[in-house]
Protein backbone atom coordinates (compact mmCIF):
# COMPACT_ATOMS: atom_id res chain seq x y z
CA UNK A 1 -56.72 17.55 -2.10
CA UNK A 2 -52.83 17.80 -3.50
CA UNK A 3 -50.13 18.34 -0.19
CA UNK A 4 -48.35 21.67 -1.18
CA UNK A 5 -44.56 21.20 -1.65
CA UNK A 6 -42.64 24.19 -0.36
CA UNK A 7 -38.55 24.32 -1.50
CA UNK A 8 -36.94 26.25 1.49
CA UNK A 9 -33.57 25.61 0.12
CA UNK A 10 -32.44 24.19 -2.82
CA UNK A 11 -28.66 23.72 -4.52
CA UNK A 12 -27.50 23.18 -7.83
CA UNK A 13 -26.48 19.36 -6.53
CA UNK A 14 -29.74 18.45 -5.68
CA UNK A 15 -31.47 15.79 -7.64
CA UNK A 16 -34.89 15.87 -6.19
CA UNK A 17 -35.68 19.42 -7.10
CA UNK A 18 -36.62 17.90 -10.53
CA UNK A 19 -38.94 15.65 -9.09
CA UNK A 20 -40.26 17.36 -6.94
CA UNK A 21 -41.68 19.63 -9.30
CA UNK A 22 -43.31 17.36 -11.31
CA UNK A 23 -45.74 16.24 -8.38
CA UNK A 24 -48.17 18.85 -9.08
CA UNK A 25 -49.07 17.74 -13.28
CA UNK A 26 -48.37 13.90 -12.45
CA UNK A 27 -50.82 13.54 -9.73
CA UNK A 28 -54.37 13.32 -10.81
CA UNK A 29 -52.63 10.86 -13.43
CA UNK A 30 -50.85 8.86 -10.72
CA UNK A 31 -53.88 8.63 -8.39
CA UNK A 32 -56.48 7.88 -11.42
CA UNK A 33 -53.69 4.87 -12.14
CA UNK A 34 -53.36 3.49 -8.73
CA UNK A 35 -57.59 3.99 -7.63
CA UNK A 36 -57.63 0.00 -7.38
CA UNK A 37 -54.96 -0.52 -4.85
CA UNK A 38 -55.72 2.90 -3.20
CA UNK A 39 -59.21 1.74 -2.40
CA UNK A 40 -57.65 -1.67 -0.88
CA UNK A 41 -55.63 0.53 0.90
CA UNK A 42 -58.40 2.59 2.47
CA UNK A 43 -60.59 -0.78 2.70
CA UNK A 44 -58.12 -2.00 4.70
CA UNK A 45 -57.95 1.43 7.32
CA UNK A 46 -61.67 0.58 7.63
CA UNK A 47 -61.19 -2.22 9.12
CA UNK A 48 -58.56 -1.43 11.00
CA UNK A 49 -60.74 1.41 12.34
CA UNK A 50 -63.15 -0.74 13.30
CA UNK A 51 -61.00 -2.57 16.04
CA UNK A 52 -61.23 0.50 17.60
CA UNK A 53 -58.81 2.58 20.77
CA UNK A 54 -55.85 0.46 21.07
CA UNK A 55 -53.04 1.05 23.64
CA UNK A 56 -50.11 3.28 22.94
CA UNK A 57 -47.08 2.15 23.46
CA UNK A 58 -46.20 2.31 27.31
CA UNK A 59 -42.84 4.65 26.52
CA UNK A 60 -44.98 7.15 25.72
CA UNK A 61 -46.36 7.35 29.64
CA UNK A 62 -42.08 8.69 29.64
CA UNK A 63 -41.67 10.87 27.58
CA UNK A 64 -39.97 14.65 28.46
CA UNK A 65 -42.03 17.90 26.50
CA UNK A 66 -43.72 15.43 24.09
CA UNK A 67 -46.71 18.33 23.20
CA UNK A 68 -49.58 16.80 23.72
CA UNK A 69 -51.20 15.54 26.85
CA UNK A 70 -51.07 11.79 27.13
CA UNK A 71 -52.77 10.09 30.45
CA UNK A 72 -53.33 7.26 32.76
CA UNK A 73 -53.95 4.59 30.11
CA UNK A 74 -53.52 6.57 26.36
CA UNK A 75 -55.13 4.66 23.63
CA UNK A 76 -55.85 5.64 19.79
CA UNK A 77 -57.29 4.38 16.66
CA UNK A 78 -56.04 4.14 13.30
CA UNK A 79 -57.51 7.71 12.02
CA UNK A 80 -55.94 9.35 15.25
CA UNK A 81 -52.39 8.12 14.35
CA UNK A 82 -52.50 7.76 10.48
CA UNK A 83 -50.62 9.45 7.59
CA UNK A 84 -53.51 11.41 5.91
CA UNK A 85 -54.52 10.27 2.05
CA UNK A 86 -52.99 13.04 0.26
CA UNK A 87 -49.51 12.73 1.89
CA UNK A 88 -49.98 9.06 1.91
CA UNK A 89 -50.46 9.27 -2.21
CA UNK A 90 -47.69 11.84 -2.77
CA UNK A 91 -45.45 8.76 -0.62
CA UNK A 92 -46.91 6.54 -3.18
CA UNK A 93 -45.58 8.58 -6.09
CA UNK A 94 -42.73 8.91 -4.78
CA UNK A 95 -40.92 6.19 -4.29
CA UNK A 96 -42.88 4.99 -8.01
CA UNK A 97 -40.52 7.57 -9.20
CA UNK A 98 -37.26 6.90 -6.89
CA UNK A 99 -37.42 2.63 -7.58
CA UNK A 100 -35.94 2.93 -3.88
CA UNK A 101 -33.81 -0.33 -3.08
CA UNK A 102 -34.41 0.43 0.47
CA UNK A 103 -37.45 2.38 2.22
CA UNK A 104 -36.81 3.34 6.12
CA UNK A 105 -39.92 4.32 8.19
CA UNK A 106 -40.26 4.28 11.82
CA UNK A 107 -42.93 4.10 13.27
CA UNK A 108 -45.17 1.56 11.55
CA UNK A 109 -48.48 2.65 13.41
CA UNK A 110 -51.19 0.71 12.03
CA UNK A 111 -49.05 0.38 8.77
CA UNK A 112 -51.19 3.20 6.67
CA UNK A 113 -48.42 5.15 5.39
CA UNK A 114 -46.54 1.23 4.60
CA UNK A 115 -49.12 0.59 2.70
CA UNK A 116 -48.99 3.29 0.33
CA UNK A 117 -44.93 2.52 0.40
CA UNK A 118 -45.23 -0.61 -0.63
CA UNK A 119 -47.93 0.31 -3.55
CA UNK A 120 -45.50 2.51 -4.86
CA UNK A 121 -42.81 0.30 -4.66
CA UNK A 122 -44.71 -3.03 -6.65
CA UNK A 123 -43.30 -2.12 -10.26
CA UNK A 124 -39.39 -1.41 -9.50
CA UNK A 125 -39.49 -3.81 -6.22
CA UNK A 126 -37.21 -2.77 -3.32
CA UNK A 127 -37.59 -3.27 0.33
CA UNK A 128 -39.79 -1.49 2.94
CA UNK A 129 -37.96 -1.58 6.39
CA UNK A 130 -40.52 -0.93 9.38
CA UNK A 131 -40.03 -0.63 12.63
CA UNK A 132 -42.96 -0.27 15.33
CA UNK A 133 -42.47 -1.36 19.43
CA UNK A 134 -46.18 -1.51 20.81
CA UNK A 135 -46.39 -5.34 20.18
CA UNK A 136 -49.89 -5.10 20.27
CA UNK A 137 -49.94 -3.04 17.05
CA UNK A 138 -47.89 -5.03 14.87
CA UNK A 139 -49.74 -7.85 14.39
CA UNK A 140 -52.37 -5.04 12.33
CA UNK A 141 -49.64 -3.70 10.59
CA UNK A 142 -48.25 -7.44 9.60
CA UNK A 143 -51.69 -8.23 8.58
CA UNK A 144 -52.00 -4.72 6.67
CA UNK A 145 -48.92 -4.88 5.21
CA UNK A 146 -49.76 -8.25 3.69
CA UNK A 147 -53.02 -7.15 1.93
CA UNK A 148 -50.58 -4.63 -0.60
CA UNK A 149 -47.70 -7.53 -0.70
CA UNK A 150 -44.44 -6.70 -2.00
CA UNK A 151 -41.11 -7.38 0.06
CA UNK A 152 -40.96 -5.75 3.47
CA UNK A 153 -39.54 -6.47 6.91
CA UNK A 154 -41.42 -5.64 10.12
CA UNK A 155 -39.94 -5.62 13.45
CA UNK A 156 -41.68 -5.49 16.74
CA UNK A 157 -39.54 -2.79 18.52
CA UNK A 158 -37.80 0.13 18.23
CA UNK A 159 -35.35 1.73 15.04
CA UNK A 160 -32.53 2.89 17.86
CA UNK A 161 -32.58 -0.67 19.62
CA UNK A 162 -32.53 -2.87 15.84
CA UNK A 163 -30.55 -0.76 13.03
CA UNK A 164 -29.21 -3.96 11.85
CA UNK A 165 -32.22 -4.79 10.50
CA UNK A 166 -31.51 -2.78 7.91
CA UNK A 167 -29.39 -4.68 5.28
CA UNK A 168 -29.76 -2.33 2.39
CA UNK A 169 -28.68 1.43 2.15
CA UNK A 170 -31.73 3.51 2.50
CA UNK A 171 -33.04 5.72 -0.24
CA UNK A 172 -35.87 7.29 1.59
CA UNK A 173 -36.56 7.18 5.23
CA UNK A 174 -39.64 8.54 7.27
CA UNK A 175 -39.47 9.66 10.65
CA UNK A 176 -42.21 9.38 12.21
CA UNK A 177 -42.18 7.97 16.03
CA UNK A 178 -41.80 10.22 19.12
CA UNK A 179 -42.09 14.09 18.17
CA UNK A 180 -39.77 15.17 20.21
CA UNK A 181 -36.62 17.19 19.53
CA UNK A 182 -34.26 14.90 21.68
CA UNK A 183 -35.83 11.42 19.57
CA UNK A 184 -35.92 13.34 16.41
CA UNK A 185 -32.10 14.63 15.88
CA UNK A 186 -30.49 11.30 17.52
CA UNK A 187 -32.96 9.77 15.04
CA UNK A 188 -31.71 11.15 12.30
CA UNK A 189 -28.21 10.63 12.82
CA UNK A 190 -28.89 7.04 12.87
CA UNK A 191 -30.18 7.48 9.73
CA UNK A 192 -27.87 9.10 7.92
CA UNK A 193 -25.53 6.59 8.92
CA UNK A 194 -27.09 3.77 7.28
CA UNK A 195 -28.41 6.14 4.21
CA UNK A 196 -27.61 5.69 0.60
CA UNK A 197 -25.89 8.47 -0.87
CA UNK A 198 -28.57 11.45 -2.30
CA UNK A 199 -31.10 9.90 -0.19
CA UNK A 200 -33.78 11.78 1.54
CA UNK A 201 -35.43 11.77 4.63
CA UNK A 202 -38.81 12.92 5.58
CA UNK A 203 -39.63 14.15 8.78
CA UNK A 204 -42.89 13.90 10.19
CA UNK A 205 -44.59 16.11 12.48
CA UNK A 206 -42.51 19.57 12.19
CA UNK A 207 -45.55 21.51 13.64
CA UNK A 208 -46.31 19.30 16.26
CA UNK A 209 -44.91 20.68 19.14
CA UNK A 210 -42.49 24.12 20.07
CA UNK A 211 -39.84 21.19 20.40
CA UNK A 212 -40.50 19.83 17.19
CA UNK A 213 -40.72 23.39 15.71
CA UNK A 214 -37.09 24.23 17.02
CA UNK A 215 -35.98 20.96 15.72
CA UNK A 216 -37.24 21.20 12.64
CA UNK A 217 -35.51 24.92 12.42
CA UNK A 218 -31.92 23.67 13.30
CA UNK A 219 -31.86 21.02 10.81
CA UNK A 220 -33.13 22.51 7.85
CA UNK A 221 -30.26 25.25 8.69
CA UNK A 222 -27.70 22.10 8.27
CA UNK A 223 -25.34 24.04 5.42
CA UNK A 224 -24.59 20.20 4.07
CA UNK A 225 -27.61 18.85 3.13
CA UNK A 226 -28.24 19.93 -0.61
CA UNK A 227 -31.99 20.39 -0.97
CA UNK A 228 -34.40 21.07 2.04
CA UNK A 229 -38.67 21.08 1.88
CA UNK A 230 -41.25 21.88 3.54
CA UNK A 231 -44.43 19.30 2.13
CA UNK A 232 -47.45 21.05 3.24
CA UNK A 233 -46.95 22.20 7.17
CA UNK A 234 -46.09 19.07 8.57
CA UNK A 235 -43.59 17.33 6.72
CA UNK A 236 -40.04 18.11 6.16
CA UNK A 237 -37.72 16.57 3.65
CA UNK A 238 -33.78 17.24 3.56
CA UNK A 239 -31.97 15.75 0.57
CA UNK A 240 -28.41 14.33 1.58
CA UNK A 241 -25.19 14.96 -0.97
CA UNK A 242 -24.10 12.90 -3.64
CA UNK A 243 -21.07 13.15 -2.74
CA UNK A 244 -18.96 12.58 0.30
CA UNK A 245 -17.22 15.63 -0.13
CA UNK A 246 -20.60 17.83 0.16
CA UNK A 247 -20.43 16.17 4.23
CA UNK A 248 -17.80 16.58 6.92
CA UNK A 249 -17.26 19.75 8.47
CA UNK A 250 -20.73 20.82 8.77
CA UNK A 251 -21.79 17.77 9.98
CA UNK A 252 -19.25 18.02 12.77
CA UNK A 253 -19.90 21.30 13.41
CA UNK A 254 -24.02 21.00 13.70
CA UNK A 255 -23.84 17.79 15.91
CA UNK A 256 -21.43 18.78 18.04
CA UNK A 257 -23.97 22.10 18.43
CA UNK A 258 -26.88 20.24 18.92
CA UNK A 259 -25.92 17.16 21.39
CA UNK A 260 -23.92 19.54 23.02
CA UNK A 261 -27.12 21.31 24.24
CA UNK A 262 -29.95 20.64 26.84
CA UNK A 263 -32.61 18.36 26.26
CA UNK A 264 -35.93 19.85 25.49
């Protein structure tokens, strides 16, 4: 199964419109050449899934409008949390076809979707910065991350509370913790802060919630960001300038919109 990828806006400056359309005739070539370490991969989510329910991280218990219901004592396995194959593959190609010096995703999980980072990053090398706070999850992800190799640097606890972990300007960056509007926009701030120039940033979990669903619809109206995506209906992607003078105003002008509302 191929994830669809659906251009919602797209400017002359962007660089990844390119790429992005070559996803659909490389794939089947780029899967049939990476079977090997994709089967590790999914090896290695078997036996993960084989620990079994595992405790979310207590946070969660805290959370305002999160979407889902979460209980007393909220546990999950790896299939209930992961990255599914065919966006986890299209990640793979990816950043084969970036040579990222820098990948940003938070959270870790299980380290599924790191997995298929770091496979994709094993020709042109780079760095794969995760973050991930339940400390009872990371030692899987440590022990995951170590069965594709490659350079990477883990850290028990949260993106907001360790951004100088991050020594190298990102290139791509997932978000993927708490789908919430009021994590999600602060998130991304952060990130664009620490973000290479033209890099772009994937959103995870645009459908998730009405929350999510409005946050998702006030960035991808950002007039700054050169290039915006939809991949399949639960990803977004916004590609940031090349240029510093593509930034500024708008910026200013969406942030002090957004922080300048309610939280929901």
């Amino acid at each position: 199964m191929s994830v669809v990828i659906k251009p919602l806006r797209v400017t002359n400056e962007s660089r990844m419109a390119e790429v992005f359309e070559r996803y659909s005739d490389e794939q089947d070539r780029f899967d049939t050449e990476n079977v090997a370490i994709f089967e590790k991969i999914e090896t290695a989510v078997y036996r993960t899934m084989n620990k079994g329910k595992l405790p979310l991280w207590s946070a969660y218990k805290r959370v305002r409008n999160y979407g889902v219901r979460i209980g007393d004592d909220p546990k999950r396995n790896v299939e209930e949390v992961r990255t599914q194959p065919d966006y986890c593959r299209f990640y793979s190609w990816l950043a084969a076809q970036l040579e990222p010096q820098a990948v940003l995703e938070f959270g870790s999980g299980f380290g599924v979707s790191g997995m298929y980072w770091l496979a994709g990053m094993k020709d042109a090398g780079g760095t794969l910065f995760s973050f991930e706070p339940n400390r009872l999850w990371t030692p899987i992800v440590r022990d995951n991350f170590a069965v594709v190799g490659g350079s990477y640097d883990l850290t028990e606890g949260t993106f907001e509370g360790s951004v100088d972990r991050v020594t190298e300007p990102v290139n791509i960056a997932l978000i993927d913790g708490i789908h919430t509007r009021y994590f999600v926009r602060q998130q991304l701030t952060l990130v664009e802060g620490i973000a290479a120039k033209g890099a772009i940033v994937l959103i995870d979990g645009i459908n998730f919630s009405k929350s999510m669903e409005k946050c998702w619809s006030e960035i991808q109206a950002r007039e700054d960001f050169v290039g915006v995506w939809e991949i399949g209906a639960r990803v977004g992607v916004v590609e940031l300038p090349s240029t510093e003078a593509a930034t500024g105003s708008a910026v200013s002008r969406f942030f002090a919109k957004v922080f300048g509302q309610k939280r929901t």
